[in-house]
N, C-alpha and C. Protein backbone atom coordinates (compact mmCIF):
# COMPACT_ATOMS: atom_id res chain seq x y z
N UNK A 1 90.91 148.54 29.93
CA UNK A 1 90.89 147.86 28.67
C UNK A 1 91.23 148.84 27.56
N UNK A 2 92.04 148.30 27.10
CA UNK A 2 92.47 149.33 25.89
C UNK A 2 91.19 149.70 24.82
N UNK A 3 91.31 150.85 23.89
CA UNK A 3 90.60 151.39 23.20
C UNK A 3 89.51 150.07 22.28
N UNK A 4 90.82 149.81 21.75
CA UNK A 4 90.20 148.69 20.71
C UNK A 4 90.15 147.41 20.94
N UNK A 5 90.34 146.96 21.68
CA UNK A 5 89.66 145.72 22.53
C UNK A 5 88.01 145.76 22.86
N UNK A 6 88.10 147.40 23.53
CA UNK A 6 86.39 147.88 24.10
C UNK A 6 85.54 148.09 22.37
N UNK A 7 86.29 148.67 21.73
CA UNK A 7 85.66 148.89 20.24
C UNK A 7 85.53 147.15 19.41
N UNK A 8 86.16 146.44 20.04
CA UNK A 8 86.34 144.93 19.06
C UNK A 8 84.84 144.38 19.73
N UNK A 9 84.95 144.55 21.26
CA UNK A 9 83.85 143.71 21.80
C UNK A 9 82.00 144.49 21.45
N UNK A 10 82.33 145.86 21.43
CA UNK A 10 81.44 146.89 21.26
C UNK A 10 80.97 145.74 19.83
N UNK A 11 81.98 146.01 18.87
CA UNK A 11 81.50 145.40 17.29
C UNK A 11 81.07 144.03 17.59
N UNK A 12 81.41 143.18 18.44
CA UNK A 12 81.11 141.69 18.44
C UNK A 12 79.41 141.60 18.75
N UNK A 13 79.33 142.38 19.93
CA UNK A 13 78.18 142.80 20.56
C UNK A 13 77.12 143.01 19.34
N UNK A 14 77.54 144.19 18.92
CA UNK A 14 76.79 144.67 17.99
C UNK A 14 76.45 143.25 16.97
N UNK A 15 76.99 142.98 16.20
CA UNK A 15 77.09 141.71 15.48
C UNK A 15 76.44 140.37 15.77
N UNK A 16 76.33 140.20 17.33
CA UNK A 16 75.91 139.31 18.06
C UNK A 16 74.43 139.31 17.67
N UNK A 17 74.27 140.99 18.33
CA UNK A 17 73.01 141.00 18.55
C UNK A 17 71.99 141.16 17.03
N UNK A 18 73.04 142.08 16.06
CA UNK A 18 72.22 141.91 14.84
C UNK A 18 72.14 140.07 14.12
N UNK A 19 72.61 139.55 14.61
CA UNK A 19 72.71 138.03 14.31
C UNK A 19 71.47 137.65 14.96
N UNK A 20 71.58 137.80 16.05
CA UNK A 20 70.38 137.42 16.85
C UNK A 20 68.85 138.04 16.63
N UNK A 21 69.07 139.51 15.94
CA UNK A 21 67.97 140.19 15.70
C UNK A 21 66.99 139.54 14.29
N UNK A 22 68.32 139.54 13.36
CA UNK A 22 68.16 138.84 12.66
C UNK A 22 67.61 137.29 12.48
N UNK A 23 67.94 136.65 13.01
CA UNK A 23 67.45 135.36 13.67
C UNK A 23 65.94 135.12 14.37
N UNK A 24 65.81 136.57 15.22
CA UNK A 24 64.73 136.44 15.92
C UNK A 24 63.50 137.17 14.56
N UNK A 25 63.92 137.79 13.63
CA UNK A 25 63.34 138.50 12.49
C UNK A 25 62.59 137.31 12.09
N UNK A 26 63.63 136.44 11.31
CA UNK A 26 63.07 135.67 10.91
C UNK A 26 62.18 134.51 11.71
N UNK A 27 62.25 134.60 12.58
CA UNK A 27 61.54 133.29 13.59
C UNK A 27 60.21 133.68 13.50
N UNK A 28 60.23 135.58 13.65
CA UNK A 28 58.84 136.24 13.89
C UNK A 28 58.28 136.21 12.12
N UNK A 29 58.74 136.12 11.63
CA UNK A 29 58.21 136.53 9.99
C UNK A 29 57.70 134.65 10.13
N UNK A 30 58.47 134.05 10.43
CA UNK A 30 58.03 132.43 10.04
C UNK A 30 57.00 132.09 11.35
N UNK A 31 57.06 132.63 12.21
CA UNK A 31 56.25 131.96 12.76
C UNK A 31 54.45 133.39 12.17
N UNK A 32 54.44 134.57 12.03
CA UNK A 32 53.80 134.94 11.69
C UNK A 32 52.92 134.33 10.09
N UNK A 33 54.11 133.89 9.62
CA UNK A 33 53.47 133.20 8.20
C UNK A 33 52.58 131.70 8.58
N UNK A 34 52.89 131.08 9.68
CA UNK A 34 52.20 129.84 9.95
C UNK A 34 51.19 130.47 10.40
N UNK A 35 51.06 131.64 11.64
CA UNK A 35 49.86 131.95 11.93
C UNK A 35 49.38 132.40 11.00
N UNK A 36 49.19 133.07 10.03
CA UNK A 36 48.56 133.78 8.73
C UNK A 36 47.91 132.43 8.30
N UNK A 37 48.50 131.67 8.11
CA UNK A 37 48.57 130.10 6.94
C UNK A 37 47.18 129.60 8.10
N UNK A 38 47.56 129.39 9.47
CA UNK A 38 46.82 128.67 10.37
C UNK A 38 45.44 129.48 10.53
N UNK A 39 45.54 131.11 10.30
CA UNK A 39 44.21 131.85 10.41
C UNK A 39 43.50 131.52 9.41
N UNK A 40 44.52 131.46 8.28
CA UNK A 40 43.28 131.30 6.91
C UNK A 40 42.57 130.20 6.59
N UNK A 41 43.28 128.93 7.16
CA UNK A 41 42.76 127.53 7.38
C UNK A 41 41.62 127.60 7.91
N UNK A 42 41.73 128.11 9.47
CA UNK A 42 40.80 127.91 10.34
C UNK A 42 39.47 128.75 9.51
N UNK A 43 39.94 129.95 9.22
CA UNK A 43 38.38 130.90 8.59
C UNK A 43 38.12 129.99 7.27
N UNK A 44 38.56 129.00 6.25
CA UNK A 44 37.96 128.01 5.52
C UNK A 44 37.47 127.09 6.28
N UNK A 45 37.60 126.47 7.44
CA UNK A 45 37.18 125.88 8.62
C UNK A 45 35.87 126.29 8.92
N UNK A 46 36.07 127.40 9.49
CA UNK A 46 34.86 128.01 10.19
C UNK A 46 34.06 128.30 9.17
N UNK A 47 34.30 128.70 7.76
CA UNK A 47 33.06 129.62 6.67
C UNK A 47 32.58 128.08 6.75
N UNK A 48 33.35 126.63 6.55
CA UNK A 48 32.82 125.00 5.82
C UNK A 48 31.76 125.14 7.48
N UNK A 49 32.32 125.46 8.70
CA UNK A 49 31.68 124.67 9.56
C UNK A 49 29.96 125.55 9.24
N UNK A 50 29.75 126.75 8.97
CA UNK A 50 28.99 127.85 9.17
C UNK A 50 28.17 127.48 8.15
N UNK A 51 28.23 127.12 7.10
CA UNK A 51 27.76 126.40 5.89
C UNK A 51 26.80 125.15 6.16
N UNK A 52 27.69 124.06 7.22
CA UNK A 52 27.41 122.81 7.58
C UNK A 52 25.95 123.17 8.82
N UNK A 53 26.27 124.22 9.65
CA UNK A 53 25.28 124.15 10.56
C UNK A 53 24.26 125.12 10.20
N UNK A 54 24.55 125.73 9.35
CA UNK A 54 23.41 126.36 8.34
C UNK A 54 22.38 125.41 7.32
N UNK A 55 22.69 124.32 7.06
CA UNK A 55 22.34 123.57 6.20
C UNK A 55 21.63 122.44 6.95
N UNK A 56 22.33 122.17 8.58
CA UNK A 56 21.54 121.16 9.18
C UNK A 56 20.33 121.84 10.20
N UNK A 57 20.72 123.48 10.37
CA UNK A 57 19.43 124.18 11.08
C UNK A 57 18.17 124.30 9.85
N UNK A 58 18.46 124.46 8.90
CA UNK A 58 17.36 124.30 7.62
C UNK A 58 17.01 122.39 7.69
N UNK A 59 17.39 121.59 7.58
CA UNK A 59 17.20 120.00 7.69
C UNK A 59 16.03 119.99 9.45
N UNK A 60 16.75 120.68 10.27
CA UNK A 60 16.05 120.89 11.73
C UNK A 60 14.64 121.43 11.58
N UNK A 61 14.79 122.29 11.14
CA UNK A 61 13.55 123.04 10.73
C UNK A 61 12.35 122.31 9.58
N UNK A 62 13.00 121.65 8.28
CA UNK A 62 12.41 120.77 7.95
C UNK A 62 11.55 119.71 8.88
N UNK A 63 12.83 118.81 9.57
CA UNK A 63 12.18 117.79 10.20
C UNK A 63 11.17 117.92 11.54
N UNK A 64 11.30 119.63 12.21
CA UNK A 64 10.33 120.12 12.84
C UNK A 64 8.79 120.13 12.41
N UNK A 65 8.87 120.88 10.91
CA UNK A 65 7.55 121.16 10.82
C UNK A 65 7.14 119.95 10.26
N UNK A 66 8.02 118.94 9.67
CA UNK A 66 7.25 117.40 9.29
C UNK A 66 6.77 116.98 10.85
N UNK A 67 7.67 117.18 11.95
CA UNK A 67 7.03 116.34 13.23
C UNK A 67 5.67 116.73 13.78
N UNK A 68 5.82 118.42 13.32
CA UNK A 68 4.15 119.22 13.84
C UNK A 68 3.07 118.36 12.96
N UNK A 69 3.83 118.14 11.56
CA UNK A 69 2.31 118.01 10.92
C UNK A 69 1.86 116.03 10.94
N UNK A 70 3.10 115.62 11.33
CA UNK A 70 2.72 114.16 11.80
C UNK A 70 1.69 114.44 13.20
N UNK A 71 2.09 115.57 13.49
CA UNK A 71 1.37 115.20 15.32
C UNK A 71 0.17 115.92 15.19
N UNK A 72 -0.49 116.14 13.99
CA UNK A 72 -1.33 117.22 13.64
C UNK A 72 -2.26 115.47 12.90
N UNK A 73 -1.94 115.00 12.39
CA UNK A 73 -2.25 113.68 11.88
C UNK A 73 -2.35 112.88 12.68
N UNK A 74 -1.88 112.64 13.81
CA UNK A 74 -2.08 111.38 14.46
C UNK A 74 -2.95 112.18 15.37
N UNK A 75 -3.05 113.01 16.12
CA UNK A 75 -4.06 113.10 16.50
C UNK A 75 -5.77 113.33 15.85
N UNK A 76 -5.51 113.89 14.61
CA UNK A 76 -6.87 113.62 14.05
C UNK A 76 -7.17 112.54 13.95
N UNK A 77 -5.91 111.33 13.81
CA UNK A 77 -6.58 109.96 13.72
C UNK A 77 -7.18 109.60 15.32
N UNK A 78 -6.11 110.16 15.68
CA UNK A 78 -7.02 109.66 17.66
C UNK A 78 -8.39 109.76 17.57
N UNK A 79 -8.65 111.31 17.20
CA UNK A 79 -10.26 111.65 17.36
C UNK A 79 -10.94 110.81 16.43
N UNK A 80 -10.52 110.51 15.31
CA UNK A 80 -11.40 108.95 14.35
C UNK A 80 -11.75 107.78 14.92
N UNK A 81 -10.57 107.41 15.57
CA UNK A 81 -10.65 106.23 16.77
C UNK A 81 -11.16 106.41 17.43
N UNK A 82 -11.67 107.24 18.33
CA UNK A 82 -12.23 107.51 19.57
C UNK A 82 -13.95 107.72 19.29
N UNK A 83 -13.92 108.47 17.97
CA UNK A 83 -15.31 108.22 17.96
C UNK A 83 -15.56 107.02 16.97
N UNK A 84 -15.28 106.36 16.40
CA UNK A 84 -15.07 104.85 15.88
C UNK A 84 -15.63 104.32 17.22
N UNK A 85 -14.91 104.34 17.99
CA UNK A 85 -14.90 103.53 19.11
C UNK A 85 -16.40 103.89 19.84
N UNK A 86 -16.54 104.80 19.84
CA UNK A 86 -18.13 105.37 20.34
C UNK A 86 -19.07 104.81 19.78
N UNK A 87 -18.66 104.45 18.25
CA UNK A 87 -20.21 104.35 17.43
C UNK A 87 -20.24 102.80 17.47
N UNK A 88 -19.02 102.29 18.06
CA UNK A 88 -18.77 101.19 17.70
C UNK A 88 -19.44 100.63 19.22
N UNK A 89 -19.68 101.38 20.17
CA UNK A 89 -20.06 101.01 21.77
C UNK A 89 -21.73 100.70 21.50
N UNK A 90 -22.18 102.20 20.77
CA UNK A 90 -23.22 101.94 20.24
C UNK A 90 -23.88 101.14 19.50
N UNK A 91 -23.56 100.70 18.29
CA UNK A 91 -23.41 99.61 17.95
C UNK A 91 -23.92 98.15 18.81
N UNK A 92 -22.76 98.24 19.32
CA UNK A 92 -23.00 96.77 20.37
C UNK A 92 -23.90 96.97 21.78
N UNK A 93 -24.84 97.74 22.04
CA UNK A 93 -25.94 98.48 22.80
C UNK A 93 -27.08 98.00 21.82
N UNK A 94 -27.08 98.65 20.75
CA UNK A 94 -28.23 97.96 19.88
C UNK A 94 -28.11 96.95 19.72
N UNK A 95 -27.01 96.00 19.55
CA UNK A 95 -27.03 94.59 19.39
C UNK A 95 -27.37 93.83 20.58
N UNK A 96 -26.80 94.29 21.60
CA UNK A 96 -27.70 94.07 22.92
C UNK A 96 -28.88 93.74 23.06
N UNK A 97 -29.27 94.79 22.49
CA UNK A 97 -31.03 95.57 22.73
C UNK A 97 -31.75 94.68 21.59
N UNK A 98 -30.94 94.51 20.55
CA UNK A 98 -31.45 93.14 19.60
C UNK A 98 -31.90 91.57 20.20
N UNK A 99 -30.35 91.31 20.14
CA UNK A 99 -30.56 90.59 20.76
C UNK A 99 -31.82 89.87 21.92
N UNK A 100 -31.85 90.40 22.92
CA UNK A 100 -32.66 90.28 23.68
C UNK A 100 -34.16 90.31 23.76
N UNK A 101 -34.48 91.46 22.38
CA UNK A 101 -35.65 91.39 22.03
C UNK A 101 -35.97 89.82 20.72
N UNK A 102 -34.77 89.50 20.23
CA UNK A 102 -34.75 88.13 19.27
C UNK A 102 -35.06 86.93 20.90
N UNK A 103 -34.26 86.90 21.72
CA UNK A 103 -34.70 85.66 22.49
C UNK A 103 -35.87 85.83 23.39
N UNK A 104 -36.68 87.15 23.49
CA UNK A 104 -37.76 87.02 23.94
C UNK A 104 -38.93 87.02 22.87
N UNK A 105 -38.91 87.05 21.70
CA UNK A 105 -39.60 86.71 20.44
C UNK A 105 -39.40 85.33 20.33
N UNK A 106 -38.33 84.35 20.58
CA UNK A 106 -38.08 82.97 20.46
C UNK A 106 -39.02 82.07 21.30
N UNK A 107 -38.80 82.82 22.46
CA UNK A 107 -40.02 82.19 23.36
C UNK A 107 -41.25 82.72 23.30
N UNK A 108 -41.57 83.77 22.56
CA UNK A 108 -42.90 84.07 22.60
C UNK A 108 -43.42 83.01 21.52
N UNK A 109 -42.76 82.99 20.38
CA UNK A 109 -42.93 81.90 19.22
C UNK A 109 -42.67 80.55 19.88
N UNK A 110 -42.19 80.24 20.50
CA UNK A 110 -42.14 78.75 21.19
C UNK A 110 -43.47 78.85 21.81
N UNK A 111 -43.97 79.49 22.50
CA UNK A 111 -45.77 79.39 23.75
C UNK A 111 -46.42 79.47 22.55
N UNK A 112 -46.54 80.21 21.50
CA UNK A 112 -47.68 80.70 20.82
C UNK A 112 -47.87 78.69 19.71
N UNK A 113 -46.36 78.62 19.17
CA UNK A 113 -46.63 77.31 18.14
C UNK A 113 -46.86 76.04 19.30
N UNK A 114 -46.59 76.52 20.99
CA UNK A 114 -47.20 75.27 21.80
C UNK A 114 -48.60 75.21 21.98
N UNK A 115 -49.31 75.99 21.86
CA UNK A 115 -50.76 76.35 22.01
C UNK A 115 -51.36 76.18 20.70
N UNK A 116 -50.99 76.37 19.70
CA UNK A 116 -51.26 76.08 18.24
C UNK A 116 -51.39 74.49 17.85
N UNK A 117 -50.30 73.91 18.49
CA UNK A 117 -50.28 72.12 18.45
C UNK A 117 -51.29 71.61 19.52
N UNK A 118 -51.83 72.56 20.75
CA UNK A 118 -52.71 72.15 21.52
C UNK A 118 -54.18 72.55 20.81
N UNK A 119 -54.25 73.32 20.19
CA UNK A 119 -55.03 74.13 19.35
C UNK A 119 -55.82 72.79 18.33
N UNK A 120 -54.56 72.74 17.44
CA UNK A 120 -54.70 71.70 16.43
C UNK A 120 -55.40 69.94 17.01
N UNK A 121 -55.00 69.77 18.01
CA UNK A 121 -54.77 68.60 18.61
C UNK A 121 -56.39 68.46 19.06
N UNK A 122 -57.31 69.76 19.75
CA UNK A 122 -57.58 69.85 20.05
C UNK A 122 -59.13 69.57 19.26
N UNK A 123 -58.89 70.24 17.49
CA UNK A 123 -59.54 70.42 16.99
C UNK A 123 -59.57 68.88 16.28
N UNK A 124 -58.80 68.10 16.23
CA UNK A 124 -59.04 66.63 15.29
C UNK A 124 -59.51 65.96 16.33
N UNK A 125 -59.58 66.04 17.64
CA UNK A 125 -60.49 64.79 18.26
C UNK A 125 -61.85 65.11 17.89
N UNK A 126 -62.15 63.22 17.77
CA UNK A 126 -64.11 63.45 17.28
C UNK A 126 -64.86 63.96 18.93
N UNK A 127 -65.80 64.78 18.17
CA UNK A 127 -66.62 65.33 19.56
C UNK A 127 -67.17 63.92 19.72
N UNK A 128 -67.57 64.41 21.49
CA UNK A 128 -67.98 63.20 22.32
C UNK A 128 -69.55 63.19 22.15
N UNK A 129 -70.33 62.14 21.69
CA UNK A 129 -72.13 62.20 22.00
C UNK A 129 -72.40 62.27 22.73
N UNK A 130 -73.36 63.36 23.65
CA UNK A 130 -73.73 62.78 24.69
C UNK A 130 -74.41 61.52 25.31
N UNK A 131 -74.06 60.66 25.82
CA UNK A 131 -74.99 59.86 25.99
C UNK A 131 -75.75 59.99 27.20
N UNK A 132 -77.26 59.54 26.98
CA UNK A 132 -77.97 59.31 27.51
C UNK A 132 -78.28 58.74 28.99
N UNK A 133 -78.15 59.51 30.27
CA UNK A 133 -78.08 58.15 31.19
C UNK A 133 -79.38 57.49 31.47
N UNK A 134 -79.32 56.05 31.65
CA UNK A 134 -80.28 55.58 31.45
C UNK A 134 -80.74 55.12 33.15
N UNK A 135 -81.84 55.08 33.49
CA UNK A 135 -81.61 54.72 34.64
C UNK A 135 -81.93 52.99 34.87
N UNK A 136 -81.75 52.62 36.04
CA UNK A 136 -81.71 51.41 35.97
C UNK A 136 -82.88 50.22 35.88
N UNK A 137 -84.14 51.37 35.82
CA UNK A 137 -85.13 50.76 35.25
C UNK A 137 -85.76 51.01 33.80
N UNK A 138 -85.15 51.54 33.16
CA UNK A 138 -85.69 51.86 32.34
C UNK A 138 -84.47 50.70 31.72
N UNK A 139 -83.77 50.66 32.23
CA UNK A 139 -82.61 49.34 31.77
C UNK A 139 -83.40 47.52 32.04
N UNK A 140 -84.10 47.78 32.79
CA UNK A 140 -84.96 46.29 32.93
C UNK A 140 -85.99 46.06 32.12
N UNK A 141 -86.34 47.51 31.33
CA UNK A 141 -87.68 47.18 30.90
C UNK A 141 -87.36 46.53 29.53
């Protein structure tokens, strides 16, 4: 191949490739600028997301120690109920124990006002005279 044929293609080459270098320059500068663009997005992304789960671990923590102190409350109410419920057993033991002493007072007052009307009854009949037996001659005479 003659001199300048090898020197024409040498230059084409060359040319080619600075075309192409060039080309690939810019592909890397543009695609580096989207990643730049896409990093800085994402780290406004990530600072918003870091913010967001910072703000709902404080809300967590809130609604934790409200759940301790609900469960700190309902069980003191248990123990109210429970002994409620005790005094309230008691309660109905004495009413029992009432009770029972009221219906054996009912009948003691029922025998006592039956004996009282036998009492009374007893006391308005006229006493009896004795009479005299007479015998049967002293009946002829």
């Amino acid at each position: 191949m003659p001199e300048s044929v090898n020197q024409a293609m040498n230059k084409a080459a060359f040319d080619i490739w600075a075309a192409a270098s060039g080309l690939t320059g810019e592909s890397v500068e543009r695609i580096q600028k989207e990643a730049g663009d896409a990093i800085t997005k994402a780290k406004a992304e990530l600072s918003e997301y870091a913010g967001e789960v910072s703000r709902l671990e404080r809300e967590l923590e809130q609604a934790n120690l409200k759940t301790i102190e609900q469960i700190k409350k309902a069980n003191e109410m248990q123990e109210a109920a429970v002994k409620t419920i005790s005094e309230n057993a008691g309660y109905v033991a004495q009413l029992t124990e009432k009770d029972s002493q009221l219906y054996s007072l009912k009948a003691d007052y029922s025998k006592l006002q039956s004996e009282l009307v036998e009492i009374a009854k007893a006391a308005n009949k006229p006493a009896r005279k004795p009479r005299a037996k007479t015998t049967p001659k002293k009946a002829a005479e």
